[in-house]
C-alpha atoms as a PDB file:
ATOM      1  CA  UNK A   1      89.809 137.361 163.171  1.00  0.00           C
ATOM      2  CA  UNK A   2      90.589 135.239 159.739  1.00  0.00           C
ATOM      3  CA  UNK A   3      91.694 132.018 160.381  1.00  0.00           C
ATOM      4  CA  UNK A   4      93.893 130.216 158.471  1.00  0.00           C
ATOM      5  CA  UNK A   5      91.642 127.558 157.169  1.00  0.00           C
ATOM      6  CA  UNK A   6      89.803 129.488 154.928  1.00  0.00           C
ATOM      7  CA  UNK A   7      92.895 130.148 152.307  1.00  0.00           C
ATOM      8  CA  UNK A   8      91.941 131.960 148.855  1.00  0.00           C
ATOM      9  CA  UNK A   9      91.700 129.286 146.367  1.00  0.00           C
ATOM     10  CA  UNK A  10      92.011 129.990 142.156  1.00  0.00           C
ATOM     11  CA  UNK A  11      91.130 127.261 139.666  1.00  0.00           C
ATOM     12  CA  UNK A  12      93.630 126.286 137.583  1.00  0.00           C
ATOM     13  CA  UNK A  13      93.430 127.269 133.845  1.00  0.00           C
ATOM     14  CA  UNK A  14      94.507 123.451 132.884  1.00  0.00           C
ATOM     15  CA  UNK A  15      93.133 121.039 135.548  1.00  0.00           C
ATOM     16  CA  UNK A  16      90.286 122.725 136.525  1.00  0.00           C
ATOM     17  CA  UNK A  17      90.983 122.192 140.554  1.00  0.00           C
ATOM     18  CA  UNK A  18      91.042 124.694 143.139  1.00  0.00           C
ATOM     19  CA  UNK A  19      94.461 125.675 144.019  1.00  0.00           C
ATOM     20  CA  UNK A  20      96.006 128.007 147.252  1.00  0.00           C
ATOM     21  CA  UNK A  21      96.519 131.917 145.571  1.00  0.00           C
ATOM     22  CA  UNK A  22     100.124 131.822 146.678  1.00  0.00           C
ATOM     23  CA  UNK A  23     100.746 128.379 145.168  1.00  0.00           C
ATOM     24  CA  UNK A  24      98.951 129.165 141.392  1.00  0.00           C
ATOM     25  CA  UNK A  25     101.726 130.405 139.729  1.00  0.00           C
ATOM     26  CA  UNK A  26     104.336 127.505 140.415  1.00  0.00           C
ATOM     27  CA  UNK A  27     100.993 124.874 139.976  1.00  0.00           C
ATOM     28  CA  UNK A  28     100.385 126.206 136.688  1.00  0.00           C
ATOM     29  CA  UNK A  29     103.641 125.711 135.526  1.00  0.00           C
ATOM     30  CA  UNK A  30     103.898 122.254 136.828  1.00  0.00           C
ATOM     31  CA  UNK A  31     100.470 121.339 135.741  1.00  0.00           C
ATOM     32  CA  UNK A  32     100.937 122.371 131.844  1.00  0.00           C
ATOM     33  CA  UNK A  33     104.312 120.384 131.743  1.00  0.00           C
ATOM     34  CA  UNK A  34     103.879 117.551 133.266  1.00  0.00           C
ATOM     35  CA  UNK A  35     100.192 117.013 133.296  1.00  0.00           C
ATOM     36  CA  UNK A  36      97.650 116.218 130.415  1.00  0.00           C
ATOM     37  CA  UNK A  37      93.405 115.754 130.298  1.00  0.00           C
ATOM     38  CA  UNK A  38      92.600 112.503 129.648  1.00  0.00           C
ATOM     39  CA  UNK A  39      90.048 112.386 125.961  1.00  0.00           C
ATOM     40  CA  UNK A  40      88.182 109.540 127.140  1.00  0.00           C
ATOM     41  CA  UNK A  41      87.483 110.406 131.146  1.00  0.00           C
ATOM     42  CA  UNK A  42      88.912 114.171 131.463  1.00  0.00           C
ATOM     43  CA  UNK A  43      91.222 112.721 134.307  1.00  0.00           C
ATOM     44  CA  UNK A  44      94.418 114.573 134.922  1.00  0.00           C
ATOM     45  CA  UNK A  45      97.308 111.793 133.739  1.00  0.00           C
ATOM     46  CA  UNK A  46     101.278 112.457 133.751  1.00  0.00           C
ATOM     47  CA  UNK A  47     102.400 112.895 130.017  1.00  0.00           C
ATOM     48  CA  UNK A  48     104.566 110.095 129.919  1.00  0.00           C
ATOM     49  CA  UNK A  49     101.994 107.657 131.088  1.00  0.00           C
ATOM     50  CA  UNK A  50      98.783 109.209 129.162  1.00  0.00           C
ATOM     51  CA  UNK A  51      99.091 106.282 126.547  1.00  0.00           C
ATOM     52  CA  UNK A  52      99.827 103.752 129.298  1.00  0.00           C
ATOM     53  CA  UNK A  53      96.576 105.017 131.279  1.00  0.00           C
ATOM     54  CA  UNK A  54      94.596 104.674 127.747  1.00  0.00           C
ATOM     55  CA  UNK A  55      95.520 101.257 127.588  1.00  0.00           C
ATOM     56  CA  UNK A  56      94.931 100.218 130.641  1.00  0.00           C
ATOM     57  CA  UNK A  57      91.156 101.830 131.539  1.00  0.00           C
ATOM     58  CA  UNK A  58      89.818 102.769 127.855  1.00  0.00           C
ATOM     59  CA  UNK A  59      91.335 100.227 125.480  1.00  0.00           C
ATOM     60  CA  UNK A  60      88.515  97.381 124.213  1.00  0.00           C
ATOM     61  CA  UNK A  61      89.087  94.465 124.671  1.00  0.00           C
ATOM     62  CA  UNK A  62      87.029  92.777 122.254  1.00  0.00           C
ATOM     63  CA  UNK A  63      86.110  94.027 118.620  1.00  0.00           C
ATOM     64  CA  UNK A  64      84.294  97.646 118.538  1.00  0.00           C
ATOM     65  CA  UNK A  65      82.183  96.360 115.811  1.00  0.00           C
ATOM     66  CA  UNK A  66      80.110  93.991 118.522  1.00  0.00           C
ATOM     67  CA  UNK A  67      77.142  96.261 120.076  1.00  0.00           C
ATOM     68  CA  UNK A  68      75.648  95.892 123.591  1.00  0.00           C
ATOM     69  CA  UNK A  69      72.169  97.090 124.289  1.00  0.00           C
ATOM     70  CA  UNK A  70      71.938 100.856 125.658  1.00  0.00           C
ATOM     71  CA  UNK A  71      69.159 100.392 128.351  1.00  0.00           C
ATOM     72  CA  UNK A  72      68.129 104.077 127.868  1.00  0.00           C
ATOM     73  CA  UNK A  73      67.009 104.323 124.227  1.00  0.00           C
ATOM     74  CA  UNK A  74      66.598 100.934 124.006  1.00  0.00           C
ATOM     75  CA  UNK A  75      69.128 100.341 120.495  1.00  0.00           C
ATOM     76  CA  UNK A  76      72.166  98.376 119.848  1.00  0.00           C
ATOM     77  CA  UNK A  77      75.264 100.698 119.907  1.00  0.00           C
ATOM     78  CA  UNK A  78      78.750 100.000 118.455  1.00  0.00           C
ATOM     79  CA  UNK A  79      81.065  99.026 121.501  1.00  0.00           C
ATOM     80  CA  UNK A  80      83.210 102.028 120.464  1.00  0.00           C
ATOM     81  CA  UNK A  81      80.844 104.222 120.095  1.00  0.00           C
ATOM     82  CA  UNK A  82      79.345 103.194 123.442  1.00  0.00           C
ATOM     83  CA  UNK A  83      81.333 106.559 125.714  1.00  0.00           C
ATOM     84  CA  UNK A  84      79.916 108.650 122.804  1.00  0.00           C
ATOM     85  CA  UNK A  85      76.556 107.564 123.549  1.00  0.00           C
ATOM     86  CA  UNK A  86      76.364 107.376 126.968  1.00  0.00           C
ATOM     87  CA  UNK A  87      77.174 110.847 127.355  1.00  0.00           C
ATOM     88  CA  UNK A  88      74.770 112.046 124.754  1.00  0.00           C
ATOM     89  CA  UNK A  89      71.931 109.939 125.216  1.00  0.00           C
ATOM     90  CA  UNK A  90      68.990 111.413 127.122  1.00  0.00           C
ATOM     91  CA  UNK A  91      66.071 109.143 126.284  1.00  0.00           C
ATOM     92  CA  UNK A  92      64.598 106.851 128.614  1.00  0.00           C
ATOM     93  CA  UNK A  93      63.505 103.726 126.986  1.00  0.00           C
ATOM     94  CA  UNK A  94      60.053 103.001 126.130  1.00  0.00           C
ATOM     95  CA  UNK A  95      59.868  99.848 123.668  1.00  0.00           C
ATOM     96  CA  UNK A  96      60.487  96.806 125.286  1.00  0.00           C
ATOM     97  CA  UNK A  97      63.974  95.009 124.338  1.00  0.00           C
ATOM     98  CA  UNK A  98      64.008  93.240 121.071  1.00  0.00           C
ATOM     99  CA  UNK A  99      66.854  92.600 118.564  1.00  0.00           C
ATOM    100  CA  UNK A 100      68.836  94.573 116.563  1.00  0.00           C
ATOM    101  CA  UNK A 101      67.709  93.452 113.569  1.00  0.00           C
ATOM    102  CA  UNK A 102      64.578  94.728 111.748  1.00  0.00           C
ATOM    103  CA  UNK A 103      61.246  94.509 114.117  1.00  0.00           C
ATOM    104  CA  UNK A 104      58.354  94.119 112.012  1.00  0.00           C
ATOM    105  CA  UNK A 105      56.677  91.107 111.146  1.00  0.00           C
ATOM    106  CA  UNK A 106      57.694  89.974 107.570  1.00  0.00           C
ATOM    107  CA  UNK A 107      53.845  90.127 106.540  1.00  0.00           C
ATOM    108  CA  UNK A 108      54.590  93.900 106.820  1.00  0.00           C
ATOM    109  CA  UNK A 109      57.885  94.601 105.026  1.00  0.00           C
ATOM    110  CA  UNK A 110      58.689  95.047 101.528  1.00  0.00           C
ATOM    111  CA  UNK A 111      58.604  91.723  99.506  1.00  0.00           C
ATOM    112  CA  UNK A 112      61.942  91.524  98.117  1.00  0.00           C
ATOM    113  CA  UNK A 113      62.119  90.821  94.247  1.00  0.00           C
ATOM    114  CA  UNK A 114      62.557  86.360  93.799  1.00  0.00           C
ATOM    115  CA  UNK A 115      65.291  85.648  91.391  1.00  0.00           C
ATOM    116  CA  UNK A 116      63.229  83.853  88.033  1.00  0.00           C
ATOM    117  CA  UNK A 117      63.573  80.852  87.776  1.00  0.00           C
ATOM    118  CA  UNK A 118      65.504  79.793  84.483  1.00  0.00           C
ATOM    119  CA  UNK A 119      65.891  76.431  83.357  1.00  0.00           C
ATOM    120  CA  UNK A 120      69.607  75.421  82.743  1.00  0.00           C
ATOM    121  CA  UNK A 121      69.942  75.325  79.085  1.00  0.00           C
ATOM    122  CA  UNK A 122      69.326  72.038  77.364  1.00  0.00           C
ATOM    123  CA  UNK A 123      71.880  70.186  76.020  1.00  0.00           C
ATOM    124  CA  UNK A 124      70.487  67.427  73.415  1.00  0.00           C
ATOM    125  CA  UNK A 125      71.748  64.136  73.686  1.00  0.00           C
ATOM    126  CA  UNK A 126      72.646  63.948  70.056  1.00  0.00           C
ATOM    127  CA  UNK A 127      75.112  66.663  71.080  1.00  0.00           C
ATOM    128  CA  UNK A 128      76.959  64.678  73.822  1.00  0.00           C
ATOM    129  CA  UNK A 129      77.470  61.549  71.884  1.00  0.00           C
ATOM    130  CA  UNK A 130      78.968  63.427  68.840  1.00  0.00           C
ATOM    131  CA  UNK A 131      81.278  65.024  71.413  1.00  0.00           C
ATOM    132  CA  UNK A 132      82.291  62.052  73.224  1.00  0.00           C
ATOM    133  CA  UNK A 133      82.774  60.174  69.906  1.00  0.00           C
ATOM    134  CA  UNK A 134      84.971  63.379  68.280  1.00  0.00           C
ATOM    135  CA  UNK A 135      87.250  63.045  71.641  1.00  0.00           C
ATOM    136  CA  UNK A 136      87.464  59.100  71.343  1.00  0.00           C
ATOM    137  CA  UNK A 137      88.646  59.807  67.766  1.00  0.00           C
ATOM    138  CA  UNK A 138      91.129  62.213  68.376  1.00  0.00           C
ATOM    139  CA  UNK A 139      92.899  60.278  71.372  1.00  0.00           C
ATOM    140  CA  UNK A 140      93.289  57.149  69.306  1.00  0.00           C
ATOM    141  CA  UNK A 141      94.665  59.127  66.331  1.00  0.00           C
ATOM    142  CA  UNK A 142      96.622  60.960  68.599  1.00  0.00           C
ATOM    143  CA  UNK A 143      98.200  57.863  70.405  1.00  0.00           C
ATOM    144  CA  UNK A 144      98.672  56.708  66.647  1.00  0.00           C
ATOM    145  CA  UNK A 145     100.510  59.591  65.798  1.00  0.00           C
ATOM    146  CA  UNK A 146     102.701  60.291  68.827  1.00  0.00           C
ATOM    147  CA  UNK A 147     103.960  56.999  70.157  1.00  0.00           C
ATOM    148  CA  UNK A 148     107.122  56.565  71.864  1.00  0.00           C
ATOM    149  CA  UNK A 149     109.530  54.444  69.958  1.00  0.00           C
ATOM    150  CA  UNK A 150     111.135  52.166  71.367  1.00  0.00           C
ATOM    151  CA  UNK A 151     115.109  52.001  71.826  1.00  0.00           C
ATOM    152  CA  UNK A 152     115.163  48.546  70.202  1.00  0.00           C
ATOM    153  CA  UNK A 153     114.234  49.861  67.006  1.00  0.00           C
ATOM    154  CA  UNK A 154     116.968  49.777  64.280  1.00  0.00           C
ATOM    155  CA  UNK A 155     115.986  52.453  62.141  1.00  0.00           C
ATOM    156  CA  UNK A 156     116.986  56.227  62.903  1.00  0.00           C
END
């Protein structure tokens, strides 16, 4: 004799659970309208609340430029880049921790070109007095010139 307990189960085409035979048909329909696969976790979340449950579990909450260590390869990985990553990296580290910058001693890198070393142009002396005396003349001919008059004066 069959018991009852061991019902005929089908996985559902959108959800991927096991579901009673007799129950598939209605489930599927319920489960394509109502229900959507999470990008981030593959959870099943309602459709109204899918960008609610993004928020809430898979949202950063600090910049995704910042990078955290990946203790299986060992390298710095961009904090939104870090589900990518963890679900294709396959390496177990080797090389001790170190930072993400460059790791080889600077005796060993590339020199990088030096800027020459120009001297500022020279400016001769003789040159700054004649300047300083050309401006002295021009503001004393220029107060000359252009002074207010004063409402005194008789003449129009």
């Amino acid at each position: 004799m069959a018991t009852v307990s061991e019902e005929i189960t089908t996985i559902c085409t959108h959800c991927d659970r096991p579901i009673p035979s007799g129950n598939i048909d209605l489930h599927t329909v319920h489960c394509a309208r109502n229900l959507e696969k999470c990008k981030v976790c593959g959870d099943m979340v309602p459709k109204k609340h899918a960008e609610e449950h993004y928020f809430n579990t898979h949202a950063p909450d600090v910049c995704g430029n910042r990078t955290e260590h990946c203790y299986r390869c060992a390298r710095y990985i961009r904090l939104r880049d870090r589900y990518v990553h963890e679900t294709t990296c396959n390496v177990v580290a080797e090389v001790p921790v170190g930072t993400s910058r460059e790791s080889r001693p600077a005796a060993e890198r590339e020199p990088r070109p030096r800027r020459r070393d120009t001297p500022a142009p020279a400016f001769p002396k003789r040159h700054l007095l004649i300047t300083i005396a050309i401006t002295g003349i021009a503001f004393i001919l220029g107060s000359f010139f252009y002074q207010k008059k004063s409402e005194n004066s008789t003449g129009h």
